[in-house]
N, C-alpha and C. Protein backbone atom coordinates (compact mmCIF):
# COMPACT_ATOMS: atom_id res chain seq x y z
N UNK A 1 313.17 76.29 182.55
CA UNK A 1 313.58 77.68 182.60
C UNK A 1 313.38 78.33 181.23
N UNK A 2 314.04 77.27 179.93
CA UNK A 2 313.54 78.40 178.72
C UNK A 2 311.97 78.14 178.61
N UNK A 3 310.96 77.63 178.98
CA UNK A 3 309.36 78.07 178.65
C UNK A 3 309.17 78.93 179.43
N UNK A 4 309.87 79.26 180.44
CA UNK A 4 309.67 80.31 181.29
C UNK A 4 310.20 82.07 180.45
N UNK A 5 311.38 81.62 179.97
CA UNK A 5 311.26 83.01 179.27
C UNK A 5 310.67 82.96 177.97
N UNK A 6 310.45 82.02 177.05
CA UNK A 6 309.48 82.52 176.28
C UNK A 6 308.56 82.60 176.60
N UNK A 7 307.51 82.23 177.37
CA UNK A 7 306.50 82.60 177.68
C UNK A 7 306.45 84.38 177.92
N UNK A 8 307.78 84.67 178.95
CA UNK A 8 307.76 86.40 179.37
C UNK A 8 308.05 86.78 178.38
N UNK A 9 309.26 86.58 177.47
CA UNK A 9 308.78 86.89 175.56
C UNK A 9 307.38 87.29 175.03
N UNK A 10 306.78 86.54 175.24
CA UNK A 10 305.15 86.15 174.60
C UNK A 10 304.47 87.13 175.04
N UNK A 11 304.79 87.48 176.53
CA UNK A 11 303.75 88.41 177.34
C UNK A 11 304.70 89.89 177.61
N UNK A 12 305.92 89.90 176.23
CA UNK A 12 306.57 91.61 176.18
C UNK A 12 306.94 92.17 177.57
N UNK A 13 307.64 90.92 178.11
CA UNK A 13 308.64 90.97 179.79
C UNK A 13 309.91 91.24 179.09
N UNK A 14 310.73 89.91 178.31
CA UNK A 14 311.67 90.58 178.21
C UNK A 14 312.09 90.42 176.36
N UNK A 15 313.07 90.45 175.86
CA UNK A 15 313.38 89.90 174.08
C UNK A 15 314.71 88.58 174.35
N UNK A 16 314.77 87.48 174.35
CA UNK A 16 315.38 86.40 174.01
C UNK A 16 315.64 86.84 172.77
N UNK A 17 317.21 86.67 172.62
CA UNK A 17 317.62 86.95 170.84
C UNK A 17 318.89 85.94 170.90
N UNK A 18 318.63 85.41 170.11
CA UNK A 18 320.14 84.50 169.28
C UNK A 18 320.88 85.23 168.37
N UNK A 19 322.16 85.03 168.99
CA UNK A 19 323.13 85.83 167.74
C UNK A 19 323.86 84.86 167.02
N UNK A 20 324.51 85.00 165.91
CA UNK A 20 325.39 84.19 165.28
C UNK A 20 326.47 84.45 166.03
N UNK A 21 327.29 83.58 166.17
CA UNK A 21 328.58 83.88 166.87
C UNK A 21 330.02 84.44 165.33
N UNK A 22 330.39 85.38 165.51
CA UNK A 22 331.05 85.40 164.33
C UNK A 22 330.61 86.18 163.41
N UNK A 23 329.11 86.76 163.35
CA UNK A 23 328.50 87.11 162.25
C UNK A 23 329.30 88.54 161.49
N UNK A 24 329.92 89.38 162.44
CA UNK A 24 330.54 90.29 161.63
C UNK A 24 331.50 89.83 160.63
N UNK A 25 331.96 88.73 161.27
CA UNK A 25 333.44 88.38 160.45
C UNK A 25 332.78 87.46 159.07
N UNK A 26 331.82 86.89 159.81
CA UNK A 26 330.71 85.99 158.24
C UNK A 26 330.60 87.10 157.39
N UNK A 27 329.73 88.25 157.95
CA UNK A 27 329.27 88.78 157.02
C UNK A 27 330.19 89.96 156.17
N UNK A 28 331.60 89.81 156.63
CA UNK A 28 332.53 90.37 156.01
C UNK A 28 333.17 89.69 154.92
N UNK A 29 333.56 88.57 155.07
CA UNK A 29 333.91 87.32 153.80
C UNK A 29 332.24 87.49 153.03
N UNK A 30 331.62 87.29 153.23
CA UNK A 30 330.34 87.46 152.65
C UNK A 30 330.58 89.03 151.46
N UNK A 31 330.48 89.82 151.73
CA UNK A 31 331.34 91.41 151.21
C UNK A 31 332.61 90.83 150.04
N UNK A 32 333.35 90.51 150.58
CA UNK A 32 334.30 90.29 150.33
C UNK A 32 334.12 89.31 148.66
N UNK A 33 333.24 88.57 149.00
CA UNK A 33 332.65 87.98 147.64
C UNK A 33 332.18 88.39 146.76
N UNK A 34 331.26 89.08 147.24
CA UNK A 34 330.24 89.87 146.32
C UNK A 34 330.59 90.83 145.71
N UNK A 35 331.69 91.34 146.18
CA UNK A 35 332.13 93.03 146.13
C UNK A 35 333.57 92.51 145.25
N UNK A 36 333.33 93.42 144.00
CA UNK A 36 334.49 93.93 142.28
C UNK A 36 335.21 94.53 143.27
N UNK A 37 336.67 93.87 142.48
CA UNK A 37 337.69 94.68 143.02
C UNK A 37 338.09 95.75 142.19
N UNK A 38 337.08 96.21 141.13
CA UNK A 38 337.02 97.12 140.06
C UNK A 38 337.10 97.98 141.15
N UNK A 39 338.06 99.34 140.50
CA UNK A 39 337.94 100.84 141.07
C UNK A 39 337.16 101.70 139.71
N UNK A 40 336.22 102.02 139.84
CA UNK A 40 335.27 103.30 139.49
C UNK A 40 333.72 103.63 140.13
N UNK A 41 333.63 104.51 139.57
CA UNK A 41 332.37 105.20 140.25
C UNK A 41 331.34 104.17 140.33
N UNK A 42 331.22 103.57 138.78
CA UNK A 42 330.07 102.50 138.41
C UNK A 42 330.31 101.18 139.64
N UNK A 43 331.42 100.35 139.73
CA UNK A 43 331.72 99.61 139.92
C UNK A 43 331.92 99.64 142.25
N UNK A 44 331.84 101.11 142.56
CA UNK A 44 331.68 101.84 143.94
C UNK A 44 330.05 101.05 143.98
N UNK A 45 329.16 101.92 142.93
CA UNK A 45 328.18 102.05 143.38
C UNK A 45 327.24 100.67 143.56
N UNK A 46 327.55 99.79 142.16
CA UNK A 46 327.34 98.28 142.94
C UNK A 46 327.87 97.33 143.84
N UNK A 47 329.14 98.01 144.34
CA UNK A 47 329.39 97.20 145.41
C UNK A 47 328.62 97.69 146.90
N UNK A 48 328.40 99.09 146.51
CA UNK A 48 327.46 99.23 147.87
C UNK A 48 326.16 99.03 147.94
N UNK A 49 325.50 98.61 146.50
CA UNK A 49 324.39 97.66 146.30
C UNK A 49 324.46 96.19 146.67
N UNK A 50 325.79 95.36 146.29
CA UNK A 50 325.47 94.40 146.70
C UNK A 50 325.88 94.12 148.32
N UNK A 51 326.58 95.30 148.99
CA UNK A 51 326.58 95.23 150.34
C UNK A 51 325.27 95.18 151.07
N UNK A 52 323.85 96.05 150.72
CA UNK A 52 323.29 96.18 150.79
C UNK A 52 322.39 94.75 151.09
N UNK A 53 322.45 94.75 150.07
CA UNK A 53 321.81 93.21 149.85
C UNK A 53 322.27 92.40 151.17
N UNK A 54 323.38 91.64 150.78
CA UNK A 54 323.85 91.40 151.90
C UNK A 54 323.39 91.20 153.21
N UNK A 55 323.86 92.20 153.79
CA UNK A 55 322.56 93.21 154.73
C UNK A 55 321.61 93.11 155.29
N UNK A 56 320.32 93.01 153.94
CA UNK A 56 318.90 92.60 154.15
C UNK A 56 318.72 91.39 154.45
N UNK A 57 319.79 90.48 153.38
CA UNK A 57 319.94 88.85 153.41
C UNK A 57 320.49 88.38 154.74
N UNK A 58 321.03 88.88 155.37
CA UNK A 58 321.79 88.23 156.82
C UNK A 58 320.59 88.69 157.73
N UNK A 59 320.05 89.53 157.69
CA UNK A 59 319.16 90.10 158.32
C UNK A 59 317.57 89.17 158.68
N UNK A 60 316.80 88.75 157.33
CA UNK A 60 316.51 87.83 157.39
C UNK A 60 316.51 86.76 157.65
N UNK A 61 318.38 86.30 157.57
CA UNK A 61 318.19 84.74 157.74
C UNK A 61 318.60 84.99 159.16
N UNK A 62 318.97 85.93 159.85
CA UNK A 62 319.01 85.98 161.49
C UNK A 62 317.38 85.69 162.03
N UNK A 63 316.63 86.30 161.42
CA UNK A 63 315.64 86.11 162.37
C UNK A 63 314.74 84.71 161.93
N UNK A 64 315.08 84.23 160.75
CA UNK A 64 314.88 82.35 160.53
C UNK A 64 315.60 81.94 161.76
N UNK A 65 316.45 81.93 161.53
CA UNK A 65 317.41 80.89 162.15
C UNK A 65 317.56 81.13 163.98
N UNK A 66 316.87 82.35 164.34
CA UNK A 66 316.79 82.66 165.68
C UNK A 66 315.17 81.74 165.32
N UNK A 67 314.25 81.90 165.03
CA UNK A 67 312.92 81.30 165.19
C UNK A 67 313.57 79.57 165.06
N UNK A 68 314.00 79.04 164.38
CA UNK A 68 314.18 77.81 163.87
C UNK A 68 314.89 77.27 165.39
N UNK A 69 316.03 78.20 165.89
CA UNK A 69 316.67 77.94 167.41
C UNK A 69 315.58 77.82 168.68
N UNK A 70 314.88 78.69 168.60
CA UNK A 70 314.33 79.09 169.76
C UNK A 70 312.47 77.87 169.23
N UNK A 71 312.57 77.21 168.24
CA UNK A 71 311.60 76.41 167.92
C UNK A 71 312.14 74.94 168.82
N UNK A 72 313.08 74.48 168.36
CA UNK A 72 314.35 73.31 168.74
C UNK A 72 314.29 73.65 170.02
N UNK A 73 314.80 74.27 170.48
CA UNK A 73 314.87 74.69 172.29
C UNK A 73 313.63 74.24 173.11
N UNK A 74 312.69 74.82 172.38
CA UNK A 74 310.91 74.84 173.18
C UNK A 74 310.72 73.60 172.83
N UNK A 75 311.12 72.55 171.51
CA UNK A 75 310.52 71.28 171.81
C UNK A 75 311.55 70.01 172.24
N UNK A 76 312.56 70.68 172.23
CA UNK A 76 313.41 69.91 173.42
C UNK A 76 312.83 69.92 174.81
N UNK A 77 312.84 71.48 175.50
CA UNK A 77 312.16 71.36 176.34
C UNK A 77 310.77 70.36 177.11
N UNK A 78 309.74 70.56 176.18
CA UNK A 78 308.93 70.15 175.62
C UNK A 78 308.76 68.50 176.32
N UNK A 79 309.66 67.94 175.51
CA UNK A 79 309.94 66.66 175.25
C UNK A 79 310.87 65.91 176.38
N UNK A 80 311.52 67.06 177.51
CA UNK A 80 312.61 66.95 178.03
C UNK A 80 311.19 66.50 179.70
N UNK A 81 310.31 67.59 179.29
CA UNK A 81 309.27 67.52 180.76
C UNK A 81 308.24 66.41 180.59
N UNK A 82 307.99 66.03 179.49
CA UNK A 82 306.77 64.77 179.12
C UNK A 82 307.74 63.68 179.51
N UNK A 83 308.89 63.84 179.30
CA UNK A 83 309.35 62.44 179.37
C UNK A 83 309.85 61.89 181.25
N UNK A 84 310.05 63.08 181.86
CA UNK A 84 309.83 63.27 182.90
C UNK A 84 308.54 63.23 183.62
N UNK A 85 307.19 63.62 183.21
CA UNK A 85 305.82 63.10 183.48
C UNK A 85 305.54 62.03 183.35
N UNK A 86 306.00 61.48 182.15
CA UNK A 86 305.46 59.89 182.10
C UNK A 86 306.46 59.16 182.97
N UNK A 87 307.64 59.53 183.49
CA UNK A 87 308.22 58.27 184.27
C UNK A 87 307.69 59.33 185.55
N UNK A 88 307.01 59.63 185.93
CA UNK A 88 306.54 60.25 187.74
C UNK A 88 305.51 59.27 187.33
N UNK A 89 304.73 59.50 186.36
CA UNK A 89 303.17 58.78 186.56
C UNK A 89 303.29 57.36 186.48
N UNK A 90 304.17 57.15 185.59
CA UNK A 90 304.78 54.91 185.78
C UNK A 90 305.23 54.98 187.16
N UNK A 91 305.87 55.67 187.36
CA UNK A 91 305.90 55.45 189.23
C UNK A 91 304.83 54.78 189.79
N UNK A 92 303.56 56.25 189.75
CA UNK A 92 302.44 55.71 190.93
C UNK A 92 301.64 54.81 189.97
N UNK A 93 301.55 54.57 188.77
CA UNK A 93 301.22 52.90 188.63
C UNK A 93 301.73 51.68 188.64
N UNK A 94 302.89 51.86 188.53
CA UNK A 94 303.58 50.93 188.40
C UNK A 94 304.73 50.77 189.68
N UNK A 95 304.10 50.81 190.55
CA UNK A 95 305.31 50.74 192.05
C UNK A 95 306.27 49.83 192.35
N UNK A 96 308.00 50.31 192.09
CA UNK A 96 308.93 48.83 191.67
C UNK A 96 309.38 48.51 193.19
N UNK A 97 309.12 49.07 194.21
CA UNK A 97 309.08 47.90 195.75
C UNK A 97 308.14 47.90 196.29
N UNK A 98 307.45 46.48 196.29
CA UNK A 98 306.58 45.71 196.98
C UNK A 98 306.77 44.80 197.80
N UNK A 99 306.88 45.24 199.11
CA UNK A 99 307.27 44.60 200.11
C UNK A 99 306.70 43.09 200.80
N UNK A 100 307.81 42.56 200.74
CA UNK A 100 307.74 40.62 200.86
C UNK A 100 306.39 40.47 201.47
N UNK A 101 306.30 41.17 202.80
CA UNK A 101 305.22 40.87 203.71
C UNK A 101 303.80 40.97 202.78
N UNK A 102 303.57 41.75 202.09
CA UNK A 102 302.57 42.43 201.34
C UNK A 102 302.06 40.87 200.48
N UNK A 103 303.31 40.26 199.71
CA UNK A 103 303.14 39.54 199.05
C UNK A 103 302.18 38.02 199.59
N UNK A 104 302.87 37.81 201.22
CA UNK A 104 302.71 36.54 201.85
C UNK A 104 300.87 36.61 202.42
């Protein structure tokens, strides 16, 4: 089922997106670090610089870490159907009842 939607991904059917679970509240302790508990103008204006940042930085590593997920998924998958092919095909070579009569 998931090669099925990335594939409709691939072919702009539908957008598969991974979210962080939590990420507002991450990226609020995140703030919370970065950001002077200085009060002035100077000290306003880099904290809404390094919010900024922030920002761009979560932003980025969302769409790593959605590629890095949705990489893991497809070769689980992957790996989940080969391993399922090779025991169908040991089947029809390798057939585990062979009946007595057959043998005599």
């Amino acid at each position: 089922m998931y090669l099925r939607m990335m594939k409709a991904e691939q072919e702009g059917y539908v957008n598969v997106d991974v979210t962080l679970e939590g990420e507002d509240k991450f990226t609020r302790r995140l703030y919370e670090y970065m950001t002077s508990e200085n009060v002035s103008d100077m000290a306003e204006s880099w904290n809404k610089e390094r919010k900024e940042v922030v920002d761009m930085a979560m932003g980025k590593f969302k769409l790593m870490f959605q590629k890095a997920i949705k990489d893991e998924l497809r070769t689980a998958c992957e790996d989940a159907i080969a391993a399922e092919c090779r025991k169908s095909y040991l089947k029809v070579i390798f057939p585990r009842s062979i009946s007595k009569k057959n043998m005599s």
